[in-house]
Protein backbone atom coordinates (compact mmCIF):
# COMPACT_ATOMS: atom_id res chain seq x y z
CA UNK A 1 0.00 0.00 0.00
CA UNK A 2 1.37 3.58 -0.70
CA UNK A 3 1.60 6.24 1.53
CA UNK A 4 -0.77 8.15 -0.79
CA UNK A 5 -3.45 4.81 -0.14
CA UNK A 6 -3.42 5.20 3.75
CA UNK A 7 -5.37 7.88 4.29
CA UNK A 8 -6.99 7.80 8.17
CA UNK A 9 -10.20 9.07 8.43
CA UNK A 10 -10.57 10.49 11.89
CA UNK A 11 -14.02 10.56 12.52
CA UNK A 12 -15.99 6.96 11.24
CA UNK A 13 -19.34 8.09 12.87
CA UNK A 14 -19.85 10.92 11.00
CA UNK A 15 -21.58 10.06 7.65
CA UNK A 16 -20.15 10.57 4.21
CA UNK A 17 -16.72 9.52 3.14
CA UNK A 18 -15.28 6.14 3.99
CA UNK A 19 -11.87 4.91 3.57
CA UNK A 20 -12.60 3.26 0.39
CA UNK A 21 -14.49 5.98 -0.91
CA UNK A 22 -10.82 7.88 -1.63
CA UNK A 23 -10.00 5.59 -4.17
CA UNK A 24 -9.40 7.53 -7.75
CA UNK A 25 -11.35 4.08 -9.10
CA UNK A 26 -14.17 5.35 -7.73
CA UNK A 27 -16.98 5.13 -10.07
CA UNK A 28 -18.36 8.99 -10.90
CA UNK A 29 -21.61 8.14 -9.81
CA UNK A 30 -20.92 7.92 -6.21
CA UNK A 31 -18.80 11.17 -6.35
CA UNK A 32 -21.12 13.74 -4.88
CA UNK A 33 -20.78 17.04 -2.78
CA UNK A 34 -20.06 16.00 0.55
CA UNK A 35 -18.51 19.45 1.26
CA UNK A 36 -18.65 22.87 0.29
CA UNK A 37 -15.06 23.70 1.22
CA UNK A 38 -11.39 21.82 1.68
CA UNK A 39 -9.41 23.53 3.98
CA UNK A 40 -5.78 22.49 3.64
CA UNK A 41 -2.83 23.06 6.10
CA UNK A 42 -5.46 22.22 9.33
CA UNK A 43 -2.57 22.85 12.18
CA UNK A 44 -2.57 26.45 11.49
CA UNK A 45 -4.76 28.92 13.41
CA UNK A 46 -5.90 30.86 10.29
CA UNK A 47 -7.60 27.00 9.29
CA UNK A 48 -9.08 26.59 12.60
CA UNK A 49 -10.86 30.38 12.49
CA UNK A 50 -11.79 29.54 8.81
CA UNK A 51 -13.49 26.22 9.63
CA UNK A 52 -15.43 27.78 12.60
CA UNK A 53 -16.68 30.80 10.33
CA UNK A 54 -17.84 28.78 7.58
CA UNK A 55 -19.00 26.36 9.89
CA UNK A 56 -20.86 29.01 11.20
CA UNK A 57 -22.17 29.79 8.36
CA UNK A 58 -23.93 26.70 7.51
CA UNK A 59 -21.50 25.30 4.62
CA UNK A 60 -20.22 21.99 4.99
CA UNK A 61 -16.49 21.61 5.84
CA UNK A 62 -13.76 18.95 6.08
CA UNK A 63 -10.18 19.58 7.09
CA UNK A 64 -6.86 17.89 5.84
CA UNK A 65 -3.62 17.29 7.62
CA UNK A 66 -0.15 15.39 7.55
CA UNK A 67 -0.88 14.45 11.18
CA UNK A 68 -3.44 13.66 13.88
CA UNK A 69 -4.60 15.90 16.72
CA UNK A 70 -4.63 19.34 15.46
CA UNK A 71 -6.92 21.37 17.16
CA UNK A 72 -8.82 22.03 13.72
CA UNK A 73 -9.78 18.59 13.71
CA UNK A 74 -11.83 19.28 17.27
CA UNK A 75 -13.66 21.90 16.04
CA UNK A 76 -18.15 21.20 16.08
CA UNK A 77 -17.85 23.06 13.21
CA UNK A 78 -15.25 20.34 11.01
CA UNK A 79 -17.34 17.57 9.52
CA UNK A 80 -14.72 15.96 8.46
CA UNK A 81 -11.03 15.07 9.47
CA UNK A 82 -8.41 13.64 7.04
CA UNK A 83 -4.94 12.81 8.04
CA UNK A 84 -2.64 12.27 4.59
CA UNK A 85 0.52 10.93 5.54
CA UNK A 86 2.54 12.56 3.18
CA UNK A 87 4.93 15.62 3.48
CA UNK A 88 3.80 18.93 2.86
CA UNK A 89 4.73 20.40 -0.77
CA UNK A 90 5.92 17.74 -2.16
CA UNK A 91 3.90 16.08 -5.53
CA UNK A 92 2.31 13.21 -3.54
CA UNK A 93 0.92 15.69 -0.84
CA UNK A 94 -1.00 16.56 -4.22
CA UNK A 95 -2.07 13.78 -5.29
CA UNK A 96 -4.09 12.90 -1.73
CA UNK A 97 -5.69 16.61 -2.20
CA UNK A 98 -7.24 14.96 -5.51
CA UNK A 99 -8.23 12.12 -3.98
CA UNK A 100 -9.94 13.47 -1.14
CA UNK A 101 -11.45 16.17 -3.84
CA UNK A 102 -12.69 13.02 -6.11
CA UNK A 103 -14.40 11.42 -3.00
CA UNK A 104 -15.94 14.59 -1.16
CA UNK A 105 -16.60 17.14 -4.47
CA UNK A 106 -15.47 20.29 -2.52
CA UNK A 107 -16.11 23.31 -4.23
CA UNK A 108 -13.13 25.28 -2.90
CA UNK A 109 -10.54 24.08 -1.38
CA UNK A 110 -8.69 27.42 0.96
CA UNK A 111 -4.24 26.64 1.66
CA UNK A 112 -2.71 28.31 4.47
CA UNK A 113 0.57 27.58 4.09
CA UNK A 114 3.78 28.69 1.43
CA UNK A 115 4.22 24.88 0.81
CA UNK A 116 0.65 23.84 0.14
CA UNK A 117 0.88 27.09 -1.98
CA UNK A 118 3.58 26.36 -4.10
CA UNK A 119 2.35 22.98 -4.94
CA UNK A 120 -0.79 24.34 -5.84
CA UNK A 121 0.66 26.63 -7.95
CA UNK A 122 2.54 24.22 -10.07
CA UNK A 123 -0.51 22.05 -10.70
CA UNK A 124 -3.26 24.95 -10.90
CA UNK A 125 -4.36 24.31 -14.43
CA UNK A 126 -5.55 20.71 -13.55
CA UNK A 127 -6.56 21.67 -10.15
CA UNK A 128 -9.23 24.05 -11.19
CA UNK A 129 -10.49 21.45 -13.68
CA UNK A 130 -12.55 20.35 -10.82
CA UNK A 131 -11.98 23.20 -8.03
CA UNK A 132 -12.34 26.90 -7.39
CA UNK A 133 -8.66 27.55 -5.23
CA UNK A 134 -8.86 30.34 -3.11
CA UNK A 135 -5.56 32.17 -3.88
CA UNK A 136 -4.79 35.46 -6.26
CA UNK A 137 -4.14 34.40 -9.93
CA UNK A 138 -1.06 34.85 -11.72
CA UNK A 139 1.49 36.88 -12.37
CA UNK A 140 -0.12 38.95 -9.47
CA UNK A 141 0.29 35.81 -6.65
CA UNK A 142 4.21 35.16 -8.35
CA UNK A 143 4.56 38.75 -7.43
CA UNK A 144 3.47 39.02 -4.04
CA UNK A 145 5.48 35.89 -2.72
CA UNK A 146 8.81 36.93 -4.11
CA UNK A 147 9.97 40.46 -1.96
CA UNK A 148 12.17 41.52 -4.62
CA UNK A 149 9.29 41.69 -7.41
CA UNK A 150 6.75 43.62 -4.47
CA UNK A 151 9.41 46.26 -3.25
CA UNK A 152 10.57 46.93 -7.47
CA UNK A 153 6.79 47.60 -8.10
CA UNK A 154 6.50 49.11 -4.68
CA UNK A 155 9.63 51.57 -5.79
CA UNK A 156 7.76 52.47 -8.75
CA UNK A 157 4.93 53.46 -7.08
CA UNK A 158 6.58 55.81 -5.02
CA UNK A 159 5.90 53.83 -1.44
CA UNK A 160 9.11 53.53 0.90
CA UNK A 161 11.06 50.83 0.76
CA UNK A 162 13.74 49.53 2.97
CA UNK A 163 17.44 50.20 1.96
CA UNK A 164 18.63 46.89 0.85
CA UNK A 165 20.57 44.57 -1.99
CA UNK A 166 20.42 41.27 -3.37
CA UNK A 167 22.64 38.88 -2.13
CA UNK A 168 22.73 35.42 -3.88
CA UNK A 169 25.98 33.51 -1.96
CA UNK A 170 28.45 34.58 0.68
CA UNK A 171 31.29 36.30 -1.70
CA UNK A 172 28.16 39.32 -1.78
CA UNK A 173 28.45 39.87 1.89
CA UNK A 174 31.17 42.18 1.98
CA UNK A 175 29.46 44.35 -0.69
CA UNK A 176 26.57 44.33 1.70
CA UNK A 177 27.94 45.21 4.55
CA UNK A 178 30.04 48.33 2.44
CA UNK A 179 26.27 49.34 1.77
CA UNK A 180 23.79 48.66 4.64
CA UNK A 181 26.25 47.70 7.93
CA UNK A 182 25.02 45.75 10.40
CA UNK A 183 22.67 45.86 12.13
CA UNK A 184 20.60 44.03 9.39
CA UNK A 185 17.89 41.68 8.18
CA UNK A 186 18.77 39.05 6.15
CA UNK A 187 15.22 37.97 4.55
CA UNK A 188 14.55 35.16 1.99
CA UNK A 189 12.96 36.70 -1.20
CA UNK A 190 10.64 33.87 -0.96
CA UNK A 191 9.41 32.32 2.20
CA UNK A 192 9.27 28.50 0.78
CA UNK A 193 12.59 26.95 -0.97
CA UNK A 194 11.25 24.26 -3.20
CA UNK A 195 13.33 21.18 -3.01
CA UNK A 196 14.16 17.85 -5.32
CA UNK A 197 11.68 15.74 -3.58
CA UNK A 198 10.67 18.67 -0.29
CA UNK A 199 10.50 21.84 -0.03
CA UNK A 200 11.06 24.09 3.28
CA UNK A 201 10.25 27.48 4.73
CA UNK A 202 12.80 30.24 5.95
CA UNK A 203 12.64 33.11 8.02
CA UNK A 204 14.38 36.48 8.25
CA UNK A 205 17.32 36.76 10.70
CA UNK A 206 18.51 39.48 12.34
CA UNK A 207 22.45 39.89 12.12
CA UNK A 208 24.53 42.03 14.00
CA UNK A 209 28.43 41.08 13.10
CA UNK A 210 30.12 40.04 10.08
CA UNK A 211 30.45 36.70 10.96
CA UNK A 212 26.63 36.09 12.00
CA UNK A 213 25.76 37.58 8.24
CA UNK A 214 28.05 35.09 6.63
CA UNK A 215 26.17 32.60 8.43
CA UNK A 216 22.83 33.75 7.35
CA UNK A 217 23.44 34.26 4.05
CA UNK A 218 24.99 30.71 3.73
CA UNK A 219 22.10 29.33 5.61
CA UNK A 220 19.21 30.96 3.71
CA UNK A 221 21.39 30.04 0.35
CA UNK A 222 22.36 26.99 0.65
CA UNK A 223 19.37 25.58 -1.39
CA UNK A 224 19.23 28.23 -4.06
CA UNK A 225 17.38 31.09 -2.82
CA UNK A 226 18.20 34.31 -3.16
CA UNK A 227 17.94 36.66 0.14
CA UNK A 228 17.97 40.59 1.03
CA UNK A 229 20.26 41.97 3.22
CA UNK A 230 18.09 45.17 3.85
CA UNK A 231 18.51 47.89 6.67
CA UNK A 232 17.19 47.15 10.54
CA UNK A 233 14.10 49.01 11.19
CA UNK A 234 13.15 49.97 14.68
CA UNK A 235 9.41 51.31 14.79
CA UNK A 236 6.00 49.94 15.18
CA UNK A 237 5.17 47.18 12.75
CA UNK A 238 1.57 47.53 11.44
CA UNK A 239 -0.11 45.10 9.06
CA UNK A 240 -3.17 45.91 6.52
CA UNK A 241 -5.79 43.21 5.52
CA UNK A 242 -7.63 43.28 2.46
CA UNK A 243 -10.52 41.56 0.58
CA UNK A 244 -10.37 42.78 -2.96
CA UNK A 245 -11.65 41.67 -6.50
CA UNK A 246 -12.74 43.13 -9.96
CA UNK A 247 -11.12 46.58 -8.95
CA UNK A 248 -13.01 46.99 -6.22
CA UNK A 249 -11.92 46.63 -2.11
CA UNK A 250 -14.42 44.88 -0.17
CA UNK A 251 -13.54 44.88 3.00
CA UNK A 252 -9.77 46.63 4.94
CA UNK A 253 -8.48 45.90 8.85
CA UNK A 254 -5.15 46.94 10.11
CA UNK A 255 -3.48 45.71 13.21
CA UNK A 256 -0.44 46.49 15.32
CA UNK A 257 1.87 43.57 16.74
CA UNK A 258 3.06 44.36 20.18
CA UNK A 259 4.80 41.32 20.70
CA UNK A 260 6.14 39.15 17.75
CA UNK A 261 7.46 35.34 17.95
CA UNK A 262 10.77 36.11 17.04
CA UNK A 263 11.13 39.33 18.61
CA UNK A 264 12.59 40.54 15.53
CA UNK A 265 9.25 40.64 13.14
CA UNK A 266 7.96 36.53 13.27
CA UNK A 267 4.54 35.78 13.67
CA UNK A 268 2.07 38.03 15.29
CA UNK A 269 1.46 36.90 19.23
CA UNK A 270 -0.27 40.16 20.97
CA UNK A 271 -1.74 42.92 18.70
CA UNK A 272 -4.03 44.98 18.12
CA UNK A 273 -7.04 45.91 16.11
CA UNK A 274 -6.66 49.95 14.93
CA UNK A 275 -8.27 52.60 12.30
CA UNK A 276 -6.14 52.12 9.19
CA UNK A 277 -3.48 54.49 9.16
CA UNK A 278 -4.10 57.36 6.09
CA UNK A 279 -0.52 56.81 5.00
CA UNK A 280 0.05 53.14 5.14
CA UNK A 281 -3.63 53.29 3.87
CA UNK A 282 -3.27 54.61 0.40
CA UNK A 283 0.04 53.27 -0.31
CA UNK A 284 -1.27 49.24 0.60
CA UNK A 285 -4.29 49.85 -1.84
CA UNK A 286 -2.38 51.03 -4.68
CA UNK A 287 0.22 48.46 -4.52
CA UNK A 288 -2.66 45.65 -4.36
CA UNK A 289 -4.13 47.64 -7.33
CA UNK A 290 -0.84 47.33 -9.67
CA UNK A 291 0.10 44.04 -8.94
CA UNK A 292 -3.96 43.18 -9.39
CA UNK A 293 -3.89 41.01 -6.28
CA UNK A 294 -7.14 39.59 -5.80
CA UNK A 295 -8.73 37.66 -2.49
CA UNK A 296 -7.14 38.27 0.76
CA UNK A 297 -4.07 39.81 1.09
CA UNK A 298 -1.77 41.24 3.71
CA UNK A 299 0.79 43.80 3.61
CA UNK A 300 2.85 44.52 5.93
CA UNK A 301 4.63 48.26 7.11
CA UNK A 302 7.77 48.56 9.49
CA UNK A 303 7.80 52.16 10.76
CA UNK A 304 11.47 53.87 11.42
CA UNK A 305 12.20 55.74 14.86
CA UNK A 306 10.96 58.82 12.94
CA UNK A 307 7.48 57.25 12.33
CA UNK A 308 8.00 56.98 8.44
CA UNK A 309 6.92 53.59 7.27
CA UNK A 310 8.69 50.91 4.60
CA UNK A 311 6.85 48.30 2.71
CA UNK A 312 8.08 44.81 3.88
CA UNK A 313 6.28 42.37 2.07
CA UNK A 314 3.04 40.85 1.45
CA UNK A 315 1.18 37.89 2.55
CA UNK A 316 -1.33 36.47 -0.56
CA UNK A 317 -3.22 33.94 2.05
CA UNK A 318 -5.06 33.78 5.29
CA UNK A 319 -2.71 34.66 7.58
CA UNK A 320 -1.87 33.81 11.33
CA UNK A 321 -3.53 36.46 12.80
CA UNK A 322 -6.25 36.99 10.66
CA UNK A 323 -8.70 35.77 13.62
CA UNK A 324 -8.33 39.71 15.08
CA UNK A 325 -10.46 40.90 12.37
CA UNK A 326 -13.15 38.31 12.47
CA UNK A 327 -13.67 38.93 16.25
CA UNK A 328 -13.04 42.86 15.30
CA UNK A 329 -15.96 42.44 12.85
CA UNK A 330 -14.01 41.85 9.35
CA UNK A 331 -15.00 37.58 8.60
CA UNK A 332 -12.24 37.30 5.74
CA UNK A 333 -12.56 33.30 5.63
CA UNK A 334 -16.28 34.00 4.19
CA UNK A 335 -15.62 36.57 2.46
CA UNK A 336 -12.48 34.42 0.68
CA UNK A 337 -15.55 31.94 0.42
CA UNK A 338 -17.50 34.08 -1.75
CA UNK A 339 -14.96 35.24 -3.87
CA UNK A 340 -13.24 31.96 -4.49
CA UNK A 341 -16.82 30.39 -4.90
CA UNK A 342 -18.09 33.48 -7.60
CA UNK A 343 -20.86 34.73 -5.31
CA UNK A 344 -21.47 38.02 -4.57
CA UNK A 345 -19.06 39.33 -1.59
CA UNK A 346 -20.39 41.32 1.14
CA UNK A 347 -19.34 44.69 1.60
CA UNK A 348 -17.47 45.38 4.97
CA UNK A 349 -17.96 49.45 6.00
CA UNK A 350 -16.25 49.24 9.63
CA UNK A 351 -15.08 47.38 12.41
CA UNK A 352 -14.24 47.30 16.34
CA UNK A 353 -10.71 48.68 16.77
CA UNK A 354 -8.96 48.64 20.14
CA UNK A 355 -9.37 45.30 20.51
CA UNK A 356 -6.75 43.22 21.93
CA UNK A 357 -5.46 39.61 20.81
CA UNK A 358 -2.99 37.25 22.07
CA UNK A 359 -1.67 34.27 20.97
CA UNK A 360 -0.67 32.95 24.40
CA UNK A 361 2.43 30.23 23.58
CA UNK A 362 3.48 32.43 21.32
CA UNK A 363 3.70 35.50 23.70
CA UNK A 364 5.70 32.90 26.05
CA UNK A 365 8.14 32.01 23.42
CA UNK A 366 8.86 35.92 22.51
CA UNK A 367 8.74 36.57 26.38
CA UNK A 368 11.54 33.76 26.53
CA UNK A 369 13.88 34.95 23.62
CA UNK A 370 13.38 38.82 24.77
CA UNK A 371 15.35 37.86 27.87
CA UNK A 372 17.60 35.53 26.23
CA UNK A 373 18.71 37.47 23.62
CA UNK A 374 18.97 40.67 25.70
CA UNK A 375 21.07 43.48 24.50
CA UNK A 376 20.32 42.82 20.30
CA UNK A 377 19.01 45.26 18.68
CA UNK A 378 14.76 45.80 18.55
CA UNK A 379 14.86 43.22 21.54
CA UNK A 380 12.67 44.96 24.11
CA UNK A 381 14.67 44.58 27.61
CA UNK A 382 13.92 41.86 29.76
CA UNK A 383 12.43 43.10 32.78
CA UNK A 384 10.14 45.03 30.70
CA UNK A 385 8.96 41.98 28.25
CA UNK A 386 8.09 40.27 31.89
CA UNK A 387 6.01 43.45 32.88
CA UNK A 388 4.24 43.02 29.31
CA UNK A 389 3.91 39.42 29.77
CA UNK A 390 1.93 39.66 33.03
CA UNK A 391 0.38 42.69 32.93
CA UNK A 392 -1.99 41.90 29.79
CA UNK A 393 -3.73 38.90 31.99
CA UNK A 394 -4.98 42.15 33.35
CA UNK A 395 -6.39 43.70 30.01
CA UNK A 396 -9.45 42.76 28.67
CA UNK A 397 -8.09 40.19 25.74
CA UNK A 398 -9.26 37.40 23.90
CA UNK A 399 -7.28 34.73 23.18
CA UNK A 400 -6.10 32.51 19.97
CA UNK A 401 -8.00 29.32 20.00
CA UNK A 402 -10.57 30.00 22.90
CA UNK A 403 -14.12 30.16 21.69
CA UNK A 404 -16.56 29.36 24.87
CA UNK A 405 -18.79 27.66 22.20
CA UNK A 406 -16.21 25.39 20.42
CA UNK A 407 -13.76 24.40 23.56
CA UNK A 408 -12.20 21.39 22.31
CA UNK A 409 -9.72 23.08 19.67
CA UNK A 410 -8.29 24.90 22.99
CA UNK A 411 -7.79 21.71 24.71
CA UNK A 412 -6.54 19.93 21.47
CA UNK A 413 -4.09 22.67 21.95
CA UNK A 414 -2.99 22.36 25.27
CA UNK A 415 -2.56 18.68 24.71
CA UNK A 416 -0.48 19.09 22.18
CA UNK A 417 1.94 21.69 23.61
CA UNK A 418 2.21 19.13 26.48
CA UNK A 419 3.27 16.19 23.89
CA UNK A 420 5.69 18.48 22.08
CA UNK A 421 7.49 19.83 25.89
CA UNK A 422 7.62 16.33 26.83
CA UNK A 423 9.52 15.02 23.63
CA UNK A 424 11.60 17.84 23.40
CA UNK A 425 12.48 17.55 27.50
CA UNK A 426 13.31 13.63 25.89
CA UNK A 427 16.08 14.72 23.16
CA UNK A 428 17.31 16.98 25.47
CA UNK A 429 17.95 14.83 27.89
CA UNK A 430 18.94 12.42 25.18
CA UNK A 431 21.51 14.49 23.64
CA UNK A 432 23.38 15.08 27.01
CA UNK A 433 23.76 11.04 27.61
């Protein structure tokens, strides 16, 4: 049996698909809509908001993941678990997404991931033989996942950009540091680095000496990308949110991030919902307007110590924090729904701002490396990150996960943070023997 044939399905008494039933010898008759929308990439918070709004919504919706007990998978609102034990971006990963899409006759199937994207990508054509994919079209979604295409069109358009060059192997770094110095980020042009058989996903680092850029740039090259070694930015780091389509913007949110996991600019652990900002404003709708980027987007601003904000990149899926607009009023998962789906998308006028959110192991982890890596730069000082940490479970917040009328998820959650600190705690422990 291949991996691609042993497909668990998690939840036997709920009616519908059976094991068998994801066989591509299935005869057509028996493939019928089971559900009304695929969401990929399950582990991720953005797929656990999506499956409770649609759920919520009355459409039908089953989840798919590499692995078992994600707290998607609790949700009331998932009809339908699917664990495909096969690695993420890679052509087999693909080829259980069309079996599950033969057996259940999804109408859109929603990624939240760069991998899941990428494979998508390469296979689109046939894909949307059969399926409406919620993601931009091309060349605007090529554009918006490779930084060095965004911040040229950016440049054109007038909007700030961050000093920076191209670096494609170490012998550039001394011509980077002649031009930008350190402190510096060192940023992949593209999050996800396909591979021969996998791909992977890199993240900016922050370098402060010559020696820990060396090391970043060999790191981040050593597959073939191609990074930026761009100038450190200091200020507030805002992000914009944006449903748009046929010219027109549907709904806008924008959000500040307090605390990010890493400290430097990572994912999005305690923020906030604000107005959108008239500067920021303008320039994020007329970039989304050149490159034509339709569906949900979100760009994202780094502000210098003088207040005057860069362009950093954007993200062309549901992101991680997205769940700060739908409680702040803005349901992007539905309105991605409708758009991917070709109904008619609601129009969103307003929403609640001053609204906190926190991603609570997340705001441990940055919490953690603010005092360990005390002294870099943009690393706020330890002794205040601890008087952040415990003075917000004194501000009204909601949390990332809890819903008081879908618990589970939460406690998948918990679980699972328990499993991964034990076996950690194990190769620790392992590695010192």
């Amino acid at each position: 049996m291949s991996k691609i044939d042993s497909f668990q399905m998690i939840d036997d008494d709920v009616p519908g698909i059976d094991s068998a039933y994801l066989s591509q010898d299935a005869p057509l008759a028996r493939r019928t809509p089971l559900y009304d929308v695929l969401m990929l990439d399950a582990r991720a918070r953005q797929s656990l908001v999506a499956v409770r709004s649609l759920g919520r919504r009355g459409l039908r919706v089953a989840a798919l993941e590499t692995y078992d007990g994600v707290p998607a998978f609790s949700s009331r609102w998932c009809q339908h678990k699917i664990v495909s034990p096969v690695d993420e971006g890679s052509d087999d990963y693909l080829a259980s997404v069309e079996q599950v899409l033969d057996a259940s006759g999804s109408r859109v199937i929603i990624p939240a991931s760069d991998g899941t994207i990428e494979v998508l990508r390469r296979h689109r054509e046939r894909l949307e033989r059969r399926v409406s994919i919620a993601l931009a079209k091309e060349p605007g979604l090529g554009i918006a996942i490779d930084k060095e295409q965004t911040l040229a069109i950016a440049s054109q358009l007038g909007l700030g950009i961050p000093r920076g060059v191209t670096v494609r192997d170490v012998g550039d770094v001394s011509m980077a540091l002649r031009e930008i110095g350190v402190p510096a980020v060192v940023k992949p042009t593209e999050s996800w680095i396909a591979g021969e058989d996998q791909g992977k996903r890199v993240a900016s680092q922050l370098v402060t000496t010559p020696d820990e850029a060396a090391r970043a740039v060999a790191e981040l090259t050593a597959s073939g990308g191609t990074v930026l070694f761009q100038q450190f930015l200091t200020g507030r780091r805002e992000a914009l949110s944006f449903l748009y389509a046929g010219g027109e913007f549907y709904a806008r949110f924008a959000q500040w991030a307090k605390h990010t996991d890493p400290p430097l600019g990572g994912t999005s652990v305690l923020r906030q919902s604000i107005a959108i900002p008239e500067d920021i404003g303008e320039q994020a709708e007329r970039l989304i307007r050149a490159i034509d980027l339709e569906g949900y987007s979100e760009v994202e601003f780094r502000r210098d110590s003088a207040g005057t904000p860069y362009l950093m990149e954007i993200n062309p899926r549901l992101s991680a924090s997205v769940e700060i607009a739908v409680r702040a009023g803005v349901d992007f998962p539905w309105l991605l729904y409708q758009w991917a789906n070709g109904e008619r998308i609601d129009r969103v006028e307003g929403y609640r701002t001053g609204l906190w959110m926190r991603y609570l192991w997340g705001d441990i982890a940055a919490t953690a490396a603010a005092v360990r890596e005390r002294a870099r730069p943009g690393v706020m000082p330890p002794g205040q990150a601890l008087l952040d940490f415990c003075t917000f479970f004194f501000v009204p917040v909601k949390y990332d996960y809890l819903d008081w009328h879908d618990l589970l998820p939460m406690w998948t959650a918990i679980v699972g943070r328990g499993r991964g600190g034990v076996t950690r705690l194990r190769h620790a422990l392992s590695r010192k023997k």
